[in-house]
PDB file of N, CA and C in Angstrom:
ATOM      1  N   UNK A   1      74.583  88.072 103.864  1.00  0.00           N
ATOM      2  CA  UNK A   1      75.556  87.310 103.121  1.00  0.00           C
ATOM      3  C   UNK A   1      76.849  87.211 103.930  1.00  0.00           C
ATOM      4  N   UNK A   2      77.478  85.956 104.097  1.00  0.00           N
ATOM      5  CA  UNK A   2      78.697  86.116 104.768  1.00  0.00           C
ATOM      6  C   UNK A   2      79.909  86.391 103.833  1.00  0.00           C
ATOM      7  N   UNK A   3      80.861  86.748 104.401  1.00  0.00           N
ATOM      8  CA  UNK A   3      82.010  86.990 103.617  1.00  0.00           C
ATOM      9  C   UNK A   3      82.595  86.010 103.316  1.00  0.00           C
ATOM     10  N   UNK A   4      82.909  86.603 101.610  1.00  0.00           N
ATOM     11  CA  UNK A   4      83.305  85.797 100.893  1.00  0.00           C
ATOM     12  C   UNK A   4      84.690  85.297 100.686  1.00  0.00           C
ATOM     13  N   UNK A   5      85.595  86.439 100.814  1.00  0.00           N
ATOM     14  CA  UNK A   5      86.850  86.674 100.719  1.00  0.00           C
ATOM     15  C   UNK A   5      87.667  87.317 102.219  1.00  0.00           C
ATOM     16  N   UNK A   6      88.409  86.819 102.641  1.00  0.00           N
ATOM     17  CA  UNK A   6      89.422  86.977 103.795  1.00  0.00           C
ATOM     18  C   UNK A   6      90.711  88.021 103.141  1.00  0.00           C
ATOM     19  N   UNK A   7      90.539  89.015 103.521  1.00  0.00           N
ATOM     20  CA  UNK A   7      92.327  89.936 102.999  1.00  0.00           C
ATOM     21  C   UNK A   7      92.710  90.332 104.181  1.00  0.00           C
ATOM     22  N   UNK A   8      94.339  90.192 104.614  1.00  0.00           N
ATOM     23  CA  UNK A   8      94.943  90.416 105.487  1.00  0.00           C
ATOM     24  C   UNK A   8      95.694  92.032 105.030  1.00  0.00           C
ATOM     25  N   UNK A   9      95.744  92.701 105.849  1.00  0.00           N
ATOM     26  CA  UNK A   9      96.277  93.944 105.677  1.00  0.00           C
ATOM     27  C   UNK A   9      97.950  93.622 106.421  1.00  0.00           C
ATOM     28  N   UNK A  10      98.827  93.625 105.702  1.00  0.00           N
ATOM     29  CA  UNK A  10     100.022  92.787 106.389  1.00  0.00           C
ATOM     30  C   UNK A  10     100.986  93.360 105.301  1.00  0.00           C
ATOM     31  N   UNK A  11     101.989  94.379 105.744  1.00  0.00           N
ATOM     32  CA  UNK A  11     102.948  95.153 105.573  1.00  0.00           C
ATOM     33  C   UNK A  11     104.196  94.486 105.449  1.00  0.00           C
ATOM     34  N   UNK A  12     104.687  94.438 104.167  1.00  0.00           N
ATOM     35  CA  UNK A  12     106.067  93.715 103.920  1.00  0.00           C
ATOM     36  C   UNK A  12     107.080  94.441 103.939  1.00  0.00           C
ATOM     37  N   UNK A  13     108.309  94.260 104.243  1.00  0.00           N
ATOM     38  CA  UNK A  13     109.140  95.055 104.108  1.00  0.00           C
ATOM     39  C   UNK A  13     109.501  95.137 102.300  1.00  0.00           C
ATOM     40  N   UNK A  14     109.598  96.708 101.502  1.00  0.00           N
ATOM     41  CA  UNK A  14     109.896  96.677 100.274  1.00  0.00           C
ATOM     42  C   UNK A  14     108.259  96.496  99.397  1.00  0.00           C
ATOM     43  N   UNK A  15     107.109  96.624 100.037  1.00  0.00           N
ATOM     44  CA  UNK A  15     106.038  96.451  99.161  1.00  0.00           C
ATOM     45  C   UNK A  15     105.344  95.573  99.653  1.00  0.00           C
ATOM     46  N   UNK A  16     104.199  95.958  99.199  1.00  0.00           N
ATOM     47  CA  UNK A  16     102.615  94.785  99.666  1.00  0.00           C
ATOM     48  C   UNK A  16     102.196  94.926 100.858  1.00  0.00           C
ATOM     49  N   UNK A  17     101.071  95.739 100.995  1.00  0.00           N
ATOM     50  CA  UNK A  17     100.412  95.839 102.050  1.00  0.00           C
ATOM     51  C   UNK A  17      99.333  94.696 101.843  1.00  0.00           C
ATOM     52  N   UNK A  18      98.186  94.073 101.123  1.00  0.00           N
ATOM     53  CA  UNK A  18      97.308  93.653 101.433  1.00  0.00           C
ATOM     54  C   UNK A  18      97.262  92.099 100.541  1.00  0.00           C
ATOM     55  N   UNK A  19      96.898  90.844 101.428  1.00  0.00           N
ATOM     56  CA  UNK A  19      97.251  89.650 101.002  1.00  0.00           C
ATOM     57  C   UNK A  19      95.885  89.030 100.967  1.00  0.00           C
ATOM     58  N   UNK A  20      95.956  87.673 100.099  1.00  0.00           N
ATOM     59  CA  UNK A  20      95.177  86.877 100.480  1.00  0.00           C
ATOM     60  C   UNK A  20      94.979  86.302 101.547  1.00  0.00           C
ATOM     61  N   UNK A  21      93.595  85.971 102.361  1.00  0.00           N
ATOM     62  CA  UNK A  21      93.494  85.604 103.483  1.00  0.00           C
ATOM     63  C   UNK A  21      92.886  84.160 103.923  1.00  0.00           C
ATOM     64  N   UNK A  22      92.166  83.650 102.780  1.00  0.00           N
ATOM     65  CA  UNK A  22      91.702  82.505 102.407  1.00  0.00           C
ATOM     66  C   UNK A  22      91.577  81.725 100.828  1.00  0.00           C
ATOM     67  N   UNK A  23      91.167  80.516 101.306  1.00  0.00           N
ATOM     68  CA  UNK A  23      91.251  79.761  99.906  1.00  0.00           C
ATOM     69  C   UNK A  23      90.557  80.705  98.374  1.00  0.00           C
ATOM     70  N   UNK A  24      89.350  81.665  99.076  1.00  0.00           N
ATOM     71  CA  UNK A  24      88.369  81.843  97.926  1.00  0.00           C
ATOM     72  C   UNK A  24      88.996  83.027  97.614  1.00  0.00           C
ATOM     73  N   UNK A  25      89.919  83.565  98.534  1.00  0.00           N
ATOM     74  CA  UNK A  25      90.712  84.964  98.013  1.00  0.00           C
ATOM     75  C   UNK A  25      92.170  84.335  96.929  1.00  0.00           C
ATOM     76  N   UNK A  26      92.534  83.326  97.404  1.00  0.00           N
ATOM     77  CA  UNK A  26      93.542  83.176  96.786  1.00  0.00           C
ATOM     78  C   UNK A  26      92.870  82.502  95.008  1.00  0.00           C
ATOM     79  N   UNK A  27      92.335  81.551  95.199  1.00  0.00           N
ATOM     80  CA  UNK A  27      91.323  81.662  94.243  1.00  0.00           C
ATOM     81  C   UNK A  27      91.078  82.659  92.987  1.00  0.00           C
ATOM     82  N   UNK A  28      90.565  83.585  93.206  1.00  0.00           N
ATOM     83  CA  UNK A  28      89.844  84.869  92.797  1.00  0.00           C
ATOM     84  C   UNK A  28      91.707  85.460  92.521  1.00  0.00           C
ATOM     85  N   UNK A  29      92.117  86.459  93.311  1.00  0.00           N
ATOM     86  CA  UNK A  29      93.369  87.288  92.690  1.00  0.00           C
ATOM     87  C   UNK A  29      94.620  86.363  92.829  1.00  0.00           C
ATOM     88  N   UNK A  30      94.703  85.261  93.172  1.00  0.00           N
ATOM     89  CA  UNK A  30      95.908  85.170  93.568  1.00  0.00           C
ATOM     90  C   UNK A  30      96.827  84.789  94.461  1.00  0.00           C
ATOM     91  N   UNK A  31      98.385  84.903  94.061  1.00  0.00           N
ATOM     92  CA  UNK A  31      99.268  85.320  95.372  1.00  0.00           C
ATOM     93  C   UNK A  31     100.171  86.336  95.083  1.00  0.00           C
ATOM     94  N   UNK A  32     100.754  86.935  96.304  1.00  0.00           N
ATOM     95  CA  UNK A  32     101.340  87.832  96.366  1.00  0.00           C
ATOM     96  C   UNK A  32     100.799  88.665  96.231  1.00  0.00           C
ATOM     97  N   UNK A  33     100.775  90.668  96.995  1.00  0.00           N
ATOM     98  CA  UNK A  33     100.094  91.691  97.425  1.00  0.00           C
ATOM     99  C   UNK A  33      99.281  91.564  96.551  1.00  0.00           C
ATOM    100  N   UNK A  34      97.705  92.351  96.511  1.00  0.00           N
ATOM    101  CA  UNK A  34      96.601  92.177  95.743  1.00  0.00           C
ATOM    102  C   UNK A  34      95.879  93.388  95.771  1.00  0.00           C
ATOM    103  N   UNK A  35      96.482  94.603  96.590  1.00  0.00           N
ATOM    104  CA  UNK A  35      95.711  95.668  96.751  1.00  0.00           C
ATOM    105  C   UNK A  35      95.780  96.369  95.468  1.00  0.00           C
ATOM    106  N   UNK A  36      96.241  96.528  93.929  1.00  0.00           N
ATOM    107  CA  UNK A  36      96.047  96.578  93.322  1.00  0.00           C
ATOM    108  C   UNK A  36      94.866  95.821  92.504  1.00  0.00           C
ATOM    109  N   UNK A  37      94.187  94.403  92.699  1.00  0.00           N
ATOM    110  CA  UNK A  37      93.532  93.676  92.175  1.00  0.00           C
ATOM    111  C   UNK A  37      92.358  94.098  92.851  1.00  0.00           C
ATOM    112  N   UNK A  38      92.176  94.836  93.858  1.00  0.00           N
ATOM    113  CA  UNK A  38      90.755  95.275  94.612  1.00  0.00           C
ATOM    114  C   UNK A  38      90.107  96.632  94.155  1.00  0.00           C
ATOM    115  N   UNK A  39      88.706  96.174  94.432  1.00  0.00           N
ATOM    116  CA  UNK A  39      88.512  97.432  93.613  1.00  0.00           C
ATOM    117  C   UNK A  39      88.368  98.463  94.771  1.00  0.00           C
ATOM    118  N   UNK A  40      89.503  99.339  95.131  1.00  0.00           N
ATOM    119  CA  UNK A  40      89.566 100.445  95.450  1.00  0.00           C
ATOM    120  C   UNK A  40      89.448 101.309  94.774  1.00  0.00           C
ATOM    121  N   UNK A  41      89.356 102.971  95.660  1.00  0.00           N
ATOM    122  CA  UNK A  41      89.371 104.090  95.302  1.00  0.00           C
ATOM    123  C   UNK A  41      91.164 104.211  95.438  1.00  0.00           C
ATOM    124  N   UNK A  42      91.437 105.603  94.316  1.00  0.00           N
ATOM    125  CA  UNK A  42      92.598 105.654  94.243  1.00  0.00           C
ATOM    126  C   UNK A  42      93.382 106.658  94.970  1.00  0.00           C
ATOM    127  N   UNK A  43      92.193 107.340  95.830  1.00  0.00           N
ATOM    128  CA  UNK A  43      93.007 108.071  97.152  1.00  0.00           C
ATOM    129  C   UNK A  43      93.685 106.527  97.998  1.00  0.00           C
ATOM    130  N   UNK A  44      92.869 105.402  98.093  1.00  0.00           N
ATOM    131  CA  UNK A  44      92.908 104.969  99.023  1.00  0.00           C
ATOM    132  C   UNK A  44      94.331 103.794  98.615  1.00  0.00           C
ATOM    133  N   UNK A  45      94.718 103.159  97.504  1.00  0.00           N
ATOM    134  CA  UNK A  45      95.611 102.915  97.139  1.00  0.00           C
ATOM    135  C   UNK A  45      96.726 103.906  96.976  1.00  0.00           C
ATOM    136  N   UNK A  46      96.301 105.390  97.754  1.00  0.00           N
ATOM    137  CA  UNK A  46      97.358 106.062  97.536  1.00  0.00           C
ATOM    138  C   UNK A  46      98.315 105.953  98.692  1.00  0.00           C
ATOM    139  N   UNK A  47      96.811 106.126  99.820  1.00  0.00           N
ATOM    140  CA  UNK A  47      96.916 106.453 101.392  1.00  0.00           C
ATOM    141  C   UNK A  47      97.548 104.406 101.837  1.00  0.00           C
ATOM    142  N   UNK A  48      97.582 103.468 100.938  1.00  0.00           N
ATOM    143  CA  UNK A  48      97.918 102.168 101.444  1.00  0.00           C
ATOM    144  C   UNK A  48      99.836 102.154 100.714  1.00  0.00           C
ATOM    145  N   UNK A  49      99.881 103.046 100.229  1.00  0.00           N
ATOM    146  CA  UNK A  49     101.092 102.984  99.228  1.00  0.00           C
ATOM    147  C   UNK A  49     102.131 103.915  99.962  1.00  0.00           C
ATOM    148  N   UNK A  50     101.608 104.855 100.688  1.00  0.00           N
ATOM    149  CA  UNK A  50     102.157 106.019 101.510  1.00  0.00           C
ATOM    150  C   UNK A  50     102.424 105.078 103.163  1.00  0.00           C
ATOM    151  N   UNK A  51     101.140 104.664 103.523  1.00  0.00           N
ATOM    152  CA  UNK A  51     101.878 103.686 104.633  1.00  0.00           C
ATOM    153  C   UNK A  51     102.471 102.513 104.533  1.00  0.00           C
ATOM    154  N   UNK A  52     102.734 101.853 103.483  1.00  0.00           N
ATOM    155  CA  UNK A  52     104.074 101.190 102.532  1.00  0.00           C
ATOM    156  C   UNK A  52     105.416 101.436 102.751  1.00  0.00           C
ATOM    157  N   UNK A  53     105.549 103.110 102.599  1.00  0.00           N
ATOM    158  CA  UNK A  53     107.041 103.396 102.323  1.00  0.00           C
ATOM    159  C   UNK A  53     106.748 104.130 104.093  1.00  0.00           C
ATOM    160  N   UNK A  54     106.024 104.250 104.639  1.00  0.00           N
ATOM    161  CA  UNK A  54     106.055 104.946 106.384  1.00  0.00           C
ATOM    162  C   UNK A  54     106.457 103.477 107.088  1.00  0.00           C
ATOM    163  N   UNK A  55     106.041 102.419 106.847  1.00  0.00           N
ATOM    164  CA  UNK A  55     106.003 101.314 107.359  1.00  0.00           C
ATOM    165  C   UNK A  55     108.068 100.763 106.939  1.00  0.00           C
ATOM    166  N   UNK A  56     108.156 100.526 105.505  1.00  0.00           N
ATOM    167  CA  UNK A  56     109.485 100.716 105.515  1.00  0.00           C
ATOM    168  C   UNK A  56     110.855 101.535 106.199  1.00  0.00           C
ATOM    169  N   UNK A  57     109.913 102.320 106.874  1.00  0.00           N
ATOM    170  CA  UNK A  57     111.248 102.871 107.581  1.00  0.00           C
ATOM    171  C   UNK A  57     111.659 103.158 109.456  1.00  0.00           C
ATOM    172  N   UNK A  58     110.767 101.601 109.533  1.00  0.00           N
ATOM    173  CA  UNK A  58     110.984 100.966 110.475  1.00  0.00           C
ATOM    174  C   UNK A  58     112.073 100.066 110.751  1.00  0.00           C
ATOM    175  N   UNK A  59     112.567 100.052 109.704  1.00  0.00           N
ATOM    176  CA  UNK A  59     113.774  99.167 109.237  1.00  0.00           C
ATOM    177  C   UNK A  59     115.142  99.824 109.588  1.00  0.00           C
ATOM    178  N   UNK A  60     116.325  99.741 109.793  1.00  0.00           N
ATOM    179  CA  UNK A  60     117.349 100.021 109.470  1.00  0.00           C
ATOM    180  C   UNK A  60     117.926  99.389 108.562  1.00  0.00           C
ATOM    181  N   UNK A  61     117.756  99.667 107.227  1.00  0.00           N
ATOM    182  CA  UNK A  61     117.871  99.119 105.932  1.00  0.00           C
ATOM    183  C   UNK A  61     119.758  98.924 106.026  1.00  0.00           C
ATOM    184  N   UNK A  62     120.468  99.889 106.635  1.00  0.00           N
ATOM    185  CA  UNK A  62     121.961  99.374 106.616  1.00  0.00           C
ATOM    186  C   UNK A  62     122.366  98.033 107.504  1.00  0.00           C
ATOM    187  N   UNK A  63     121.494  98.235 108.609  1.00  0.00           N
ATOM    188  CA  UNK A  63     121.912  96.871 109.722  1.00  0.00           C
ATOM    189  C   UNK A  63     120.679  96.104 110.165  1.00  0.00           C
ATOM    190  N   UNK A  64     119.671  95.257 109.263  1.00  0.00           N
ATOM    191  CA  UNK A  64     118.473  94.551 109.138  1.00  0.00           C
ATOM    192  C   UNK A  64     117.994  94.113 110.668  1.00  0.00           C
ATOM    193  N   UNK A  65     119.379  93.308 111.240  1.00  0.00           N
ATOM    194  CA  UNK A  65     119.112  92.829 112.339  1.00  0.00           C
ATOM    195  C   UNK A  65     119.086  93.774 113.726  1.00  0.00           C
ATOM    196  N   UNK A  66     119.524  94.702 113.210  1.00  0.00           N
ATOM    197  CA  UNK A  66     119.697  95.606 114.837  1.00  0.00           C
ATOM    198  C   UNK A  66     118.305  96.796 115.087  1.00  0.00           C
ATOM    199  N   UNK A  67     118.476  97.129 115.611  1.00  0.00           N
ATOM    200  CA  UNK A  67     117.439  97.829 116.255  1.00  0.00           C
ATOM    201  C   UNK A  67     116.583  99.032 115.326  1.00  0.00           C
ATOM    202  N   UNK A  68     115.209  99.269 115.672  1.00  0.00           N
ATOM    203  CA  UNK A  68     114.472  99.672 114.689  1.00  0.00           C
ATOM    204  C   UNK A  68     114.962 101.079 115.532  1.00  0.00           C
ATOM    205  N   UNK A  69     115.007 101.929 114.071  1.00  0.00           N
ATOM    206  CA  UNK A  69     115.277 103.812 114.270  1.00  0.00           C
ATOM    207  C   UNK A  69     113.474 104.426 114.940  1.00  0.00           C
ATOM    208  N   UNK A  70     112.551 103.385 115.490  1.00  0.00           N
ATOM    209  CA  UNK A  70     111.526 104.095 115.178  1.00  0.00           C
ATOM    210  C   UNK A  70     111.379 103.889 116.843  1.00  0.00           C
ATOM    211  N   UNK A  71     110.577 104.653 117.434  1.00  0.00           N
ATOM    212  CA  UNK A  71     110.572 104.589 119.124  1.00  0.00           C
ATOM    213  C   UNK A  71     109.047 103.795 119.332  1.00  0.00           C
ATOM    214  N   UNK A  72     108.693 104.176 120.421  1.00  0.00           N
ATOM    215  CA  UNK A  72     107.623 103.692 120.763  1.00  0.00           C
ATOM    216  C   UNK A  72     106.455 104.348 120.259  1.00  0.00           C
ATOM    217  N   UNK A  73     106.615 105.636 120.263  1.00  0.00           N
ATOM    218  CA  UNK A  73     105.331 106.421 119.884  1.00  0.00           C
ATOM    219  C   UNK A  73     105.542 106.676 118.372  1.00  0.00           C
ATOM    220  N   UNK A  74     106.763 106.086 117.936  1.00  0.00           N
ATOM    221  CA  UNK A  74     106.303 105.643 116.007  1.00  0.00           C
ATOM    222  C   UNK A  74     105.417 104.365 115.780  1.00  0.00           C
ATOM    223  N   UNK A  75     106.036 103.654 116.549  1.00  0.00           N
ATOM    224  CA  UNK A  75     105.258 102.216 116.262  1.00  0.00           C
ATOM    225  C   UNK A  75     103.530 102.631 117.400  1.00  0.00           C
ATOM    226  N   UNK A  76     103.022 103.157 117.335  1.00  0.00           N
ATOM    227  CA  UNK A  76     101.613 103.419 118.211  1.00  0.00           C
ATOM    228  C   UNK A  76     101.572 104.138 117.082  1.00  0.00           C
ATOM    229  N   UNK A  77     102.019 105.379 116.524  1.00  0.00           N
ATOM    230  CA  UNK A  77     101.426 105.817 115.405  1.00  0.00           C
ATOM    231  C   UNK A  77     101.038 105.505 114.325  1.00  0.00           C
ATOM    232  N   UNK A  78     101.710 104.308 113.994  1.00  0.00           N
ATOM    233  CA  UNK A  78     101.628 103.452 112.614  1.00  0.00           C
ATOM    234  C   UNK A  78     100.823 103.020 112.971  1.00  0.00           C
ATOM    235  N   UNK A  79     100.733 101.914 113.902  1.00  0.00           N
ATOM    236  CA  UNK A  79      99.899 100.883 114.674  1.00  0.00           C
ATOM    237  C   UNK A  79      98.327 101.630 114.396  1.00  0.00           C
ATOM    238  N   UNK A  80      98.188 103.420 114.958  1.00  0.00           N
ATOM    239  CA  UNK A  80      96.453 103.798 114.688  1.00  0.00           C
ATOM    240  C   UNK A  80      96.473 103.807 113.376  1.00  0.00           C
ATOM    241  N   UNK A  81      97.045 104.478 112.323  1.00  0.00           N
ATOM    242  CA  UNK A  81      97.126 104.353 110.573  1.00  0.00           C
ATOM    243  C   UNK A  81      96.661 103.534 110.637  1.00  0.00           C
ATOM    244  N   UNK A  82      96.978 102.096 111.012  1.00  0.00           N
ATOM    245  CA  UNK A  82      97.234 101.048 110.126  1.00  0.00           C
ATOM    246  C   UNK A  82      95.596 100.372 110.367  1.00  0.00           C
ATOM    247  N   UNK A  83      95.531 100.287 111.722  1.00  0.00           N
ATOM    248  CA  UNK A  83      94.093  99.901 112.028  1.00  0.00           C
ATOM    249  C   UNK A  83      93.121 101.076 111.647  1.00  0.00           C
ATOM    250  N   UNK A  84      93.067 102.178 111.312  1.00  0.00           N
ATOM    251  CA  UNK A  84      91.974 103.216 110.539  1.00  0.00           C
ATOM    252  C   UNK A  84      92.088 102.552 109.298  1.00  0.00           C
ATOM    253  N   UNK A  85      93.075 102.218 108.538  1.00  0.00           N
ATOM    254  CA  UNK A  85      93.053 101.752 106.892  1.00  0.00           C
ATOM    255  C   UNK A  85      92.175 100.716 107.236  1.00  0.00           C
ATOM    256  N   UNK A  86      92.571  99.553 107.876  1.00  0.00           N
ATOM    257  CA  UNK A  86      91.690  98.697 108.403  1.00  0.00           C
ATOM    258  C   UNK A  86      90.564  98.871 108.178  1.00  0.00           C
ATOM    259  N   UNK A  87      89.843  99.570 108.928  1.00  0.00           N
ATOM    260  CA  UNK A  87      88.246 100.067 108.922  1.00  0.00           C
ATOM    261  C   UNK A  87      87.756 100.811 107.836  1.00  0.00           C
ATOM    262  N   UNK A  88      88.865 101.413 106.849  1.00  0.00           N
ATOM    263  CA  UNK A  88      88.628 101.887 105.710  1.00  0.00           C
ATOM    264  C   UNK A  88      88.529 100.437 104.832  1.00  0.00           C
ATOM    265  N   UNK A  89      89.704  99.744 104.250  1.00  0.00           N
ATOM    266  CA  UNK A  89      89.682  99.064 103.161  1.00  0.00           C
ATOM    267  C   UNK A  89      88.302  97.873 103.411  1.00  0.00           C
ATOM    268  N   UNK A  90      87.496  97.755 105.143  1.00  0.00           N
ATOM    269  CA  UNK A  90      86.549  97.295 104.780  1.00  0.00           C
ATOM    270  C   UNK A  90      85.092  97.869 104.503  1.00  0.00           C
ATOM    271  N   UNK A  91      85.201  99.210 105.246  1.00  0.00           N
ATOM    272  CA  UNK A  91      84.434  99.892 104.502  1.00  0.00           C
ATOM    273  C   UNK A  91      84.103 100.093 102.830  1.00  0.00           C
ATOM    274  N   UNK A  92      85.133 100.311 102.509  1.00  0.00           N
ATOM    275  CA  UNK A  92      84.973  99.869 100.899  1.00  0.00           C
ATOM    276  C   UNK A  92      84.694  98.892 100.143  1.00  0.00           C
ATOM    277  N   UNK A  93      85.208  97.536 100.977  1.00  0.00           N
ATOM    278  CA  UNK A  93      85.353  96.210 100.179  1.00  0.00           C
ATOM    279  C   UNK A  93      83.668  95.438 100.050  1.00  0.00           C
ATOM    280  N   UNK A  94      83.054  96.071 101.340  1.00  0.00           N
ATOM    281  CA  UNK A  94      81.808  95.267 101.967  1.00  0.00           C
ATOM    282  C   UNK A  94      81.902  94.374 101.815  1.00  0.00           C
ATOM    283  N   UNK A  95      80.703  93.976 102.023  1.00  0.00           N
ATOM    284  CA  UNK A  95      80.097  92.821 103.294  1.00  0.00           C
ATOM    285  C   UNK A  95      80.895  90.986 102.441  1.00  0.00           C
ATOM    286  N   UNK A  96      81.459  91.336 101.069  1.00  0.00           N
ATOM    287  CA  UNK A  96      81.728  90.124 100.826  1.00  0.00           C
ATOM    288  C   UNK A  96      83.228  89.762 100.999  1.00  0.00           C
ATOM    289  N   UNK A  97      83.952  90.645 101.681  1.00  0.00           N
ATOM    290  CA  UNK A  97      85.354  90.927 102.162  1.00  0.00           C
ATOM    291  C   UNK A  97      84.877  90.946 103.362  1.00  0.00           C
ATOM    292  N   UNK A  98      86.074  90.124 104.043  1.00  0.00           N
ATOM    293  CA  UNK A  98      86.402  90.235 105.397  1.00  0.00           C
ATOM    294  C   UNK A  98      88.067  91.027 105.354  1.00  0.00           C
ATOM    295  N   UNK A  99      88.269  91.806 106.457  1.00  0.00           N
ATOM    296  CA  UNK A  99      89.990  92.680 106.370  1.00  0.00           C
ATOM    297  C   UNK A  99      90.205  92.394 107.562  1.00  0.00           C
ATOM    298  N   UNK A 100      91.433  91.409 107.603  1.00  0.00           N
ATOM    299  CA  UNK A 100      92.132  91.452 108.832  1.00  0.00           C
ATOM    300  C   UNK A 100      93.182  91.926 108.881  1.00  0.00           C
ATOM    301  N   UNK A 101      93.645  93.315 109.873  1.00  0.00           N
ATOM    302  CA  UNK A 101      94.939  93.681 110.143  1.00  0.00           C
ATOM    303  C   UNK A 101      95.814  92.872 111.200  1.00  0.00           C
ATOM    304  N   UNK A 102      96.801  92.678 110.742  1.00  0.00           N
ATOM    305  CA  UNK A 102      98.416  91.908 111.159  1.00  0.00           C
ATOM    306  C   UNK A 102      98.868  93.109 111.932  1.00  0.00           C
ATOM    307  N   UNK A 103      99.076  93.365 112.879  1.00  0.00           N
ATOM    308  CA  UNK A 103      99.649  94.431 113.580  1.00  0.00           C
ATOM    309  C   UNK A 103     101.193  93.905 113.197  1.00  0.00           C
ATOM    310  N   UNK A 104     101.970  94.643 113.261  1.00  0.00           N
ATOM    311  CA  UNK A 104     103.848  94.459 113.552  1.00  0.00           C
ATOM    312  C   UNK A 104     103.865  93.457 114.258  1.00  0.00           C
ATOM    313  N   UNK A 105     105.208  93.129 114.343  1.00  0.00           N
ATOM    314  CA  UNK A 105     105.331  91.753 115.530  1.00  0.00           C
ATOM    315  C   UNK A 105     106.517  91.799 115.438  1.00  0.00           C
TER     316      UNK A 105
END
């Protein structure tokens, strides 16, 4: 069976890790974050909610535009998290989910 649904794993600043990725996803849950609308386990909406607020503090929430407090080997650390959730939330979702991770940019 090919996949049915496209979800992007894509980290907002302030909330929402996981989006619609195509028409039949938007369709089905929606818009705006949806990792609540999936049927996860609730370690795993715990472990997507925890790299939420790890991912937020990449930010310098006092000066938006200036330089991130996080070095190089924060952003490589997030960066493996983020791609293991990856391989988790499709492990879970199967074969009728496709999960694409958005690395930072």
């Amino acid at each position: 069976m090919s996949p049915i649904y496209c979800v992007r794993l894509l980290f907002e600043w302030g909330g929402g890790s996981v989006w619609c990725g195509n028409e039949a996803a938007i369709a089905r849950f929606d818009v705006g974050p949806i990792e609540g609308k999936l049927p996860l386990m609730k370690a795993t909406l715990t472990s997507l909610a925890e790299l939420s607020a790890w991912h937020d503090k990449a930010l310098d929430w006092s000066d938006p535009s200036g330089l991130s407090p996080w070095n190089s080997d924060e952003f490589k650390r997030f960066e493996s998290a983020a791609s293991s959730m990856q391989r988790k939330l499709q492990s879970e979702l199967g074969c009728e989910y496709v999960v694409v991770y958005e690395p930072l940019g």
